[in-house]
Protein backbone atom coordinates (compact mmCIF):
# COMPACT_ATOMS: atom_id res chain seq x y z
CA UNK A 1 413.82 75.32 174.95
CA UNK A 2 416.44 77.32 176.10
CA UNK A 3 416.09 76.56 179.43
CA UNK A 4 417.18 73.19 178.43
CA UNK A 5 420.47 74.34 176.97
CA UNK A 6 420.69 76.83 180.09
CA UNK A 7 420.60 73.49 182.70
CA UNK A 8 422.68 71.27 179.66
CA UNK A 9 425.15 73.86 179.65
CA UNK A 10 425.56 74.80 182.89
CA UNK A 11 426.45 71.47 183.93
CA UNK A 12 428.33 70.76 181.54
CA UNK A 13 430.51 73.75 182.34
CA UNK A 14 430.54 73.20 186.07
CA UNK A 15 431.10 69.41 185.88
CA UNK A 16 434.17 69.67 182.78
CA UNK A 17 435.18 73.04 184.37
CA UNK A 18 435.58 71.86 188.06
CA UNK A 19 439.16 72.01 187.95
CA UNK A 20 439.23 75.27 186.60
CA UNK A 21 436.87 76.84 189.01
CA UNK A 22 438.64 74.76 192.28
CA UNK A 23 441.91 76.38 190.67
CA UNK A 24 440.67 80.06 190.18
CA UNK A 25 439.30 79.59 193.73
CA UNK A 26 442.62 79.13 195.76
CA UNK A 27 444.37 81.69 193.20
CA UNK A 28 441.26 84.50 194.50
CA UNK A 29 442.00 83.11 198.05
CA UNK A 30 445.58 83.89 197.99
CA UNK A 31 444.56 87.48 196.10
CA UNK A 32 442.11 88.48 198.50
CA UNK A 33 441.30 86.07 201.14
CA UNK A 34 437.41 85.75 199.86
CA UNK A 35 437.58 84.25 195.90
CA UNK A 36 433.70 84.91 195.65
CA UNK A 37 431.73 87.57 195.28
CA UNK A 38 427.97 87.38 196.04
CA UNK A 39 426.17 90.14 195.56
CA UNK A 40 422.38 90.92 195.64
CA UNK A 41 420.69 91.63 191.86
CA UNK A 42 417.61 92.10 190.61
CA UNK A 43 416.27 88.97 188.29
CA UNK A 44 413.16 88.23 186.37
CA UNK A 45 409.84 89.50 186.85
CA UNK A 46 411.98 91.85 189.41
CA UNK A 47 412.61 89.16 192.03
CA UNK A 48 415.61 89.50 194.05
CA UNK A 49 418.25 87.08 193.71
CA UNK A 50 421.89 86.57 194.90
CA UNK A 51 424.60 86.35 192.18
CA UNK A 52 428.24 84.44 192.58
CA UNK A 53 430.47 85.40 190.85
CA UNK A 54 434.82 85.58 191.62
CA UNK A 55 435.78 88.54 193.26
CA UNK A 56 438.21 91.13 191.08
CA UNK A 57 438.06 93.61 193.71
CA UNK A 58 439.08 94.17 197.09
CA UNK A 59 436.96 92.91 199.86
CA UNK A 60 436.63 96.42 201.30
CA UNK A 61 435.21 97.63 197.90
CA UNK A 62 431.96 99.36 197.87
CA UNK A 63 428.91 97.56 196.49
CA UNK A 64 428.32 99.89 193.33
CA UNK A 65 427.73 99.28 190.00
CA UNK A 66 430.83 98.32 188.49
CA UNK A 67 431.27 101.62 186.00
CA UNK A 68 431.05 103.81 189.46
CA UNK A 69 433.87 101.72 191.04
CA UNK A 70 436.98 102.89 191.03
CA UNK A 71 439.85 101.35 189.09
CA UNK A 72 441.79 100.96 192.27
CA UNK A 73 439.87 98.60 193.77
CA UNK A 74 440.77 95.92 190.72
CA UNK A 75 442.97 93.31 192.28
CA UNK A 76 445.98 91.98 189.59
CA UNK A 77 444.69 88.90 189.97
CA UNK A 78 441.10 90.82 189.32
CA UNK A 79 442.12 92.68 186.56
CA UNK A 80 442.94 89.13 184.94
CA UNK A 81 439.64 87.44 185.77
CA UNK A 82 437.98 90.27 184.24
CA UNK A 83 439.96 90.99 181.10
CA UNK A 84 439.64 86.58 180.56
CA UNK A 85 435.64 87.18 181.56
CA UNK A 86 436.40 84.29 183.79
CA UNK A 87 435.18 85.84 186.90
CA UNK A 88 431.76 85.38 185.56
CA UNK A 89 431.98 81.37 185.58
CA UNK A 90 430.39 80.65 189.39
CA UNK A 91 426.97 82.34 188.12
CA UNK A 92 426.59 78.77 186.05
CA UNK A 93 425.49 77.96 189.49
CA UNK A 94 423.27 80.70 189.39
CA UNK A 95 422.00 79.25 185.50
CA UNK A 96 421.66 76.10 187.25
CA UNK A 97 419.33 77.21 190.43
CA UNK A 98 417.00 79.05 187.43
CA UNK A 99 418.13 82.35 188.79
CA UNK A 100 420.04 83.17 185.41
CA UNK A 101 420.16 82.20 181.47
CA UNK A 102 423.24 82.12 180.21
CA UNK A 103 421.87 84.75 177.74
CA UNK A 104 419.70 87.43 178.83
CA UNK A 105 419.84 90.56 180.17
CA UNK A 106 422.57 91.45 182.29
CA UNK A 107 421.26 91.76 185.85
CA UNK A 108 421.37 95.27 187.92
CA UNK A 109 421.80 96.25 191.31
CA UNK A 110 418.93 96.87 193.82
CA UNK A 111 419.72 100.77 193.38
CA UNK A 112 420.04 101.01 189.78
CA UNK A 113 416.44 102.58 189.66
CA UNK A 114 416.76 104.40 186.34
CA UNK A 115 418.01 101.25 184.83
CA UNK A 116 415.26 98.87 186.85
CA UNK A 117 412.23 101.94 185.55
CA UNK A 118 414.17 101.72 181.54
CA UNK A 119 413.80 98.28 181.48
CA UNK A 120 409.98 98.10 183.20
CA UNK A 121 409.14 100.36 180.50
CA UNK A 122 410.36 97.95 178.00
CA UNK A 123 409.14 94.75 179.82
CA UNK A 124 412.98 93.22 180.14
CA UNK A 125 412.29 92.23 182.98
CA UNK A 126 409.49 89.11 181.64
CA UNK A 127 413.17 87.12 181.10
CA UNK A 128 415.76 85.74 182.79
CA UNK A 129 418.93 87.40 182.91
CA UNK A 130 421.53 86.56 181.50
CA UNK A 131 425.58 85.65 181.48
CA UNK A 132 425.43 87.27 178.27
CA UNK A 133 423.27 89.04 175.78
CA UNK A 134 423.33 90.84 172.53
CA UNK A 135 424.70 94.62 174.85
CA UNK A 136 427.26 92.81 176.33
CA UNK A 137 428.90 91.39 172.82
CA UNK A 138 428.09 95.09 171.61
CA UNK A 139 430.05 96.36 174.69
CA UNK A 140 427.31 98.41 175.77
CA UNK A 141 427.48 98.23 179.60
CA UNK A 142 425.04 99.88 182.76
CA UNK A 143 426.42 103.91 182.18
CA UNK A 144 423.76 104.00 179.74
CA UNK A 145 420.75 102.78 181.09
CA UNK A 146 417.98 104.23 178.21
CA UNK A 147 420.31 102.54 175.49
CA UNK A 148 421.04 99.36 177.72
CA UNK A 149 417.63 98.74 178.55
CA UNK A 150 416.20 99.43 174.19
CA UNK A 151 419.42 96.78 173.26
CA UNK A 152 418.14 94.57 176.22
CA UNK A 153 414.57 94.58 174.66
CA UNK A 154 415.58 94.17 171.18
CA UNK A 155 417.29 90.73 171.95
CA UNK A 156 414.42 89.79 173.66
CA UNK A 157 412.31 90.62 170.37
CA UNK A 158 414.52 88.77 168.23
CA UNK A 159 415.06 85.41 170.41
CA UNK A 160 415.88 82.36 168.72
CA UNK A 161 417.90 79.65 169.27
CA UNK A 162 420.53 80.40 166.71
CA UNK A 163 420.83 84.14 168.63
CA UNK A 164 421.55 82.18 171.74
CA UNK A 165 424.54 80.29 170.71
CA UNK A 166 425.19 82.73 168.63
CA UNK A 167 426.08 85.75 171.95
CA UNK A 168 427.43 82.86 174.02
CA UNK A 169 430.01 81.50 170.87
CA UNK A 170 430.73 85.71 170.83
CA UNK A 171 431.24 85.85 174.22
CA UNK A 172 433.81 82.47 174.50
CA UNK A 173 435.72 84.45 171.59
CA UNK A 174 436.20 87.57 173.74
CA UNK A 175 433.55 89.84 172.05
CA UNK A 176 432.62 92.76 173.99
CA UNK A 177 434.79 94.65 176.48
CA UNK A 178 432.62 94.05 179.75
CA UNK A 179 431.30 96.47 182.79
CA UNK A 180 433.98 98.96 181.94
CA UNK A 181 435.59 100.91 185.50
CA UNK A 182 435.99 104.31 186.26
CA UNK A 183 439.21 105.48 185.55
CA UNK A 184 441.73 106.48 188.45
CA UNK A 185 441.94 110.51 188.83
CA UNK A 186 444.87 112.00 188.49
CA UNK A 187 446.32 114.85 190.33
């Protein structure tokens, strides 16, 4: 059932949202000469898949998981796709291909083993994942991998259709504070 609303959705969002996207596309092309971001993540039943999403850092930036990045690597324009959680609209595409859900499990990196064995061990990994999910309106993000991966499992326990709508309507109100960055040092 809810990969009905997940191919629904999707198009709905990438059909009504076109100029939106076409929009945030030139803006990221002016920022940084390359608006998207693809990056390789780990999806369900472990399969590797490549997510889109619009870039918020600097082309040079190193492919880490987003709380080992370093705040300086946020373009303005970045910092404002991140803080409106609009960089995250081009993985509809992703929903739309089957890759994704629009709520699930966040997806990890390749090299995010403690998170990838945390989430084994809890059998996260039978889903899709996900836009959003129940640790990403909680703001719980990929520092913690033990507590990510029991909050990832516990939404997965207590699907339902009303939980769906119920992170994604969350989510559209601005619930949740996202991958949070690693602070510039000082000194």
């Amino acid at each position: 059932m809810t990969r009905f609303f997940d191919v629904l959705l999707s198009i709905l969002g990438l059909s009504l949202g076109l100029p939106v996207l076409l929009a945030l596309f030139v803006f990221g092309f002016l920022d940084t000469g390359s608006p998207l971001f693809r990056q390789i993540r780990v999806g369900r039943e472990r399969r590797l898949f490549t997510l889109l999403k619009f870039r918020t850092m600097r082309p040079d930036t190193a492919h880490v998981a987003t709380h080992l990045a370093d705040a300086s690597a946020v373009t303005r324009w970045g910092a404002f796709l991140r803080r409106a959680k609009l960089d995250e609209l081009p993985q509809l595409w992703n929903v739309l291909k089957g890759d994704m859900s629009l709520v699930g499990p966040r997806p990890c990196l390749p090299t995010q083993t403690e998170l990838i064995e945390e989430r084994a061990r809890r059998g996260v990994f039978c889903a899709r994942p996900g836009i959003t999910g129940l640790a990403q309106v909680q703001g719980i993000d990929m520092s913690d991998p033990a507590r990510l991966a029991e909050v990832d499992a516990q939404m997965l326990r207590e699907r339902s259709a009303g939980a769906y709508f119920r992170y994604i309507f969350l989510t559209a109100l601005g619930r949740g504070a996202g991958d949070r960055i690693r602070e510039k040092k000082s000194g």
